[in-house]
Protein backbone atom coordinates (compact mmCIF):
# COMPACT_ATOMS: atom_id res chain seq x y z
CA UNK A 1 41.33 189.04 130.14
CA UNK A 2 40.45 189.86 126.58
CA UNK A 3 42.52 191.57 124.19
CA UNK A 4 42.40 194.29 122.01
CA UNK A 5 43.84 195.85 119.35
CA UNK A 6 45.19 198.66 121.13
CA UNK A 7 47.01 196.83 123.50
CA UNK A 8 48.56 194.86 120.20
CA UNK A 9 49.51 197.93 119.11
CA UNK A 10 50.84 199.48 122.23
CA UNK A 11 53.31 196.56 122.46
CA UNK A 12 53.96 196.28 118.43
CA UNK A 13 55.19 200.09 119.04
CA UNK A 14 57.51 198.70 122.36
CA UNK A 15 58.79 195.85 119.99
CA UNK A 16 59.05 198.46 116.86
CA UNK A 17 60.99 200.63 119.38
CA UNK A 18 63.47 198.15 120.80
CA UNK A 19 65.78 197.31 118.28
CA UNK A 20 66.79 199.09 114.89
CA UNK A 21 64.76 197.62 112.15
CA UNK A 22 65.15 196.88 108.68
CA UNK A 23 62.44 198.71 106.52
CA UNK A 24 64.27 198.18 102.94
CA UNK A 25 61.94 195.80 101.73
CA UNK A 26 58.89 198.49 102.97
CA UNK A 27 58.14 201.83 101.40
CA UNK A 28 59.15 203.31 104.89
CA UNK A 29 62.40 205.24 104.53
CA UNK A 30 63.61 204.51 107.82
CA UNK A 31 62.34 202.90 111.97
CA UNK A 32 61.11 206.16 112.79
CA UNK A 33 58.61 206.59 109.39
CA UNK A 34 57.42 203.27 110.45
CA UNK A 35 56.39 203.89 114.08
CA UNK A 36 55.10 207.14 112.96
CA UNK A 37 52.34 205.94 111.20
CA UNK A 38 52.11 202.94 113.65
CA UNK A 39 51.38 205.69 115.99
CA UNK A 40 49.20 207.77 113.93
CA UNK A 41 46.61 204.61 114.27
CA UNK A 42 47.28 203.97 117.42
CA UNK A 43 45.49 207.30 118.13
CA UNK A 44 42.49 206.72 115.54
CA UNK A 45 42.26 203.36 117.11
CA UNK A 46 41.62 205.12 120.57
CA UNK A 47 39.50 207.88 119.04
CA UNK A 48 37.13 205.14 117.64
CA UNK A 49 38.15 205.37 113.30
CA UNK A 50 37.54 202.10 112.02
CA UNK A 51 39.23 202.72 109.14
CA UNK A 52 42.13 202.65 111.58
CA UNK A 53 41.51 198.76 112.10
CA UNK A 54 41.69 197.98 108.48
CA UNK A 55 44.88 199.82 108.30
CA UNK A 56 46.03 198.10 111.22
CA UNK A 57 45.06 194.34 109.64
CA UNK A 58 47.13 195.44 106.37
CA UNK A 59 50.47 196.18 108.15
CA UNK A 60 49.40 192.65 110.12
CA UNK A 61 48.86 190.81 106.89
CA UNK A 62 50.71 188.14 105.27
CA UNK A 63 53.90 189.47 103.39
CA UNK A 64 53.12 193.03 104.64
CA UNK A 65 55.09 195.28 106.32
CA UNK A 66 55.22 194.66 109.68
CA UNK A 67 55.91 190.65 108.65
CA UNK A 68 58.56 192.10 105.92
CA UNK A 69 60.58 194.30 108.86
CA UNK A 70 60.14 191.32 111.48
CA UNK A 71 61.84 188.93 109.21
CA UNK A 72 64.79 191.45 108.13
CA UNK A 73 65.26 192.61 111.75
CA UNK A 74 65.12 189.25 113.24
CA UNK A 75 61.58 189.85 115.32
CA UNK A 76 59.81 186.73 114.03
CA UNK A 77 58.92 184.96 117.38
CA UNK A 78 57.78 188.49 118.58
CA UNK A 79 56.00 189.44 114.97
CA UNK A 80 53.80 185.90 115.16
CA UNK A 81 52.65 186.32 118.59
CA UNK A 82 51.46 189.79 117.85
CA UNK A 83 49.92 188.61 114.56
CA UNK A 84 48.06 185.70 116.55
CA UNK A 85 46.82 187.94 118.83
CA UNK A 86 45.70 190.70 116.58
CA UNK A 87 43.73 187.67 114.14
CA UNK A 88 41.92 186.48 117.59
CA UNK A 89 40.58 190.23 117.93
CA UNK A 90 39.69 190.47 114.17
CA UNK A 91 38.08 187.48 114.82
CA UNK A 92 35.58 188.39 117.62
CA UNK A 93 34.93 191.47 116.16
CA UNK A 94 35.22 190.78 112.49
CA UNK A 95 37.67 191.09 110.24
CA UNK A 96 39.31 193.01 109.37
């Protein structure tokens, strides 16, 4: 079965929604700001925005958010495998 980015991002909202995160080192005031706009591309993602897959590859890059909250709230194992699986899609499809 191949992947795709919004079933990353469907499951990157069930991790974000888990557990309370730590967004200090973010420009997210709090959890809920963060799935918000995690959200809000979810739904240009389904509507067909690309723009929304460049957003999505800069909360997935190195040292950005979604890396910075995973480390802080102890989601590391969970943030990788995401990551991994969101770079195979960029991959296929090109980045970003």
């Amino acid at each position: 079965m191949q992947d795709s980015r919004a079933a990353i991002v469907s499951d990157l909202l069930d991790l974000l929604r888990s557990t309370e995160l730590d967004t200090s080192w973010t420009s997210f005031v709090t959890d809920a700001d963060l799935i918000a706009e995690v959200e809000r591309i979810e739904v240009s993602l389904l509507d067909g925005n690309v723009a929304a897959e460049k957003q999505l590859g800069l909360l997935f890059a190195p040292t950005g958010v979604l890396q910075e909250v995973a480390i802080s709230s102890g989601l590391q194992g969970e943030y990788l495998r995401l990551a991994s699986r969101h770079d195979k899609v960029a991959d296929n499809r090109g980045a970003p």
